[in-house]
Protein backbone atom coordinates (compact mmCIF):
# COMPACT_ATOMS: atom_id res chain seq x y z
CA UNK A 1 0.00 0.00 0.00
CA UNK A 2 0.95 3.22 -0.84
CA UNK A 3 0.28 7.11 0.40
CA UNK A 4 0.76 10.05 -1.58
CA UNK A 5 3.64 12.54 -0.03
CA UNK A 6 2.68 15.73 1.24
CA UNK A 7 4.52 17.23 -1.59
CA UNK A 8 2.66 15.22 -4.03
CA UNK A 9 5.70 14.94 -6.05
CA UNK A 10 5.41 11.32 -5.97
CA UNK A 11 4.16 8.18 -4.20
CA UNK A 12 6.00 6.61 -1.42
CA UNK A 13 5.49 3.16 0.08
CA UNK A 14 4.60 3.12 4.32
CA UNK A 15 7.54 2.69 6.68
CA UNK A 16 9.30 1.31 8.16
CA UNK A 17 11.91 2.35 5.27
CA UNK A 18 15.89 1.26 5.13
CA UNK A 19 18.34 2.22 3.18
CA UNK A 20 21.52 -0.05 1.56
CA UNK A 21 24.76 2.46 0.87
CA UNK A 22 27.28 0.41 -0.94
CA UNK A 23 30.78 2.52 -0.82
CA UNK A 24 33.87 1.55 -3.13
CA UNK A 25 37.19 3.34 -4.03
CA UNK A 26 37.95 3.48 -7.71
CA UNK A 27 41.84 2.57 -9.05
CA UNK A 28 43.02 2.00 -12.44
CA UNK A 29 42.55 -1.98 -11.94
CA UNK A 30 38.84 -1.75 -11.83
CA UNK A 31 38.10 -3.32 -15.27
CA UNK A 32 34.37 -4.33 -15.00
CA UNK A 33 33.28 -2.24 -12.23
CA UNK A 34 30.48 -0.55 -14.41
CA UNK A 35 28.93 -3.62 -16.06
CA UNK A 36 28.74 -5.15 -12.23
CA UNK A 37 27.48 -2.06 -10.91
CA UNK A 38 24.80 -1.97 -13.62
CA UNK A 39 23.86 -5.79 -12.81
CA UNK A 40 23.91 -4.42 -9.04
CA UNK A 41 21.55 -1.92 -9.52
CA UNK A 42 19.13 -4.28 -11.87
CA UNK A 43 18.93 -6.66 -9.12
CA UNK A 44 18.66 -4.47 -6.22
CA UNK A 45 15.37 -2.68 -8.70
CA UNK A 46 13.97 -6.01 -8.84
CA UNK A 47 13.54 -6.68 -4.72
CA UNK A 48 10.21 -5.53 -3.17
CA UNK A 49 10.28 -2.06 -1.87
CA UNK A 50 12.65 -1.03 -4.04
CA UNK A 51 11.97 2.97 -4.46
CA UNK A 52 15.31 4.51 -5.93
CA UNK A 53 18.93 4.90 -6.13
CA UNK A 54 21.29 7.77 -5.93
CA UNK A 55 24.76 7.65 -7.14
CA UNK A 56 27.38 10.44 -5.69
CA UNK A 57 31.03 10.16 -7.38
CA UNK A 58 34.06 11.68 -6.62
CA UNK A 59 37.24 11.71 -8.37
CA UNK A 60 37.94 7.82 -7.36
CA UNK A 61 35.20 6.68 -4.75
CA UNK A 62 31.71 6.02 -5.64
CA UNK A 63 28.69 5.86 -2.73
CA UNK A 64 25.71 4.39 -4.00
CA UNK A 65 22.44 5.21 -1.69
């Protein structure tokens, strides 16, 4: 079940609510990292309760939220 936020902006599912932040550091040996961190996200959109993900990078570290 869902409720509409007060902003209205969009639909959010009722709490209890967690969050997964996956952290790495980036180097020049990382030869796959994108293809696995596509096939991360994929999976991660297919569990129940999945709402979003937001990606911050940095010059050589990634935090995934």
């Amino acid at each position: 079940m869902t409720e509409i936020s007060p902003n209205k902006i969009t639909a959010l599912p009722l709490p209890p609510y967690y969050a997964v932040i996956f952290t790495s550091v980036r180097t020049l040996l990382d030869k796959g990292y994108e293809a696995t961190s596509n096939r991360m996200l994929d999976l991660a959109s297919q569990q129940p309760g999945f709402f979003k993900c937001r990606l911050s990078t940095g010059k050589h570290r990634d935090i995934n939220v």
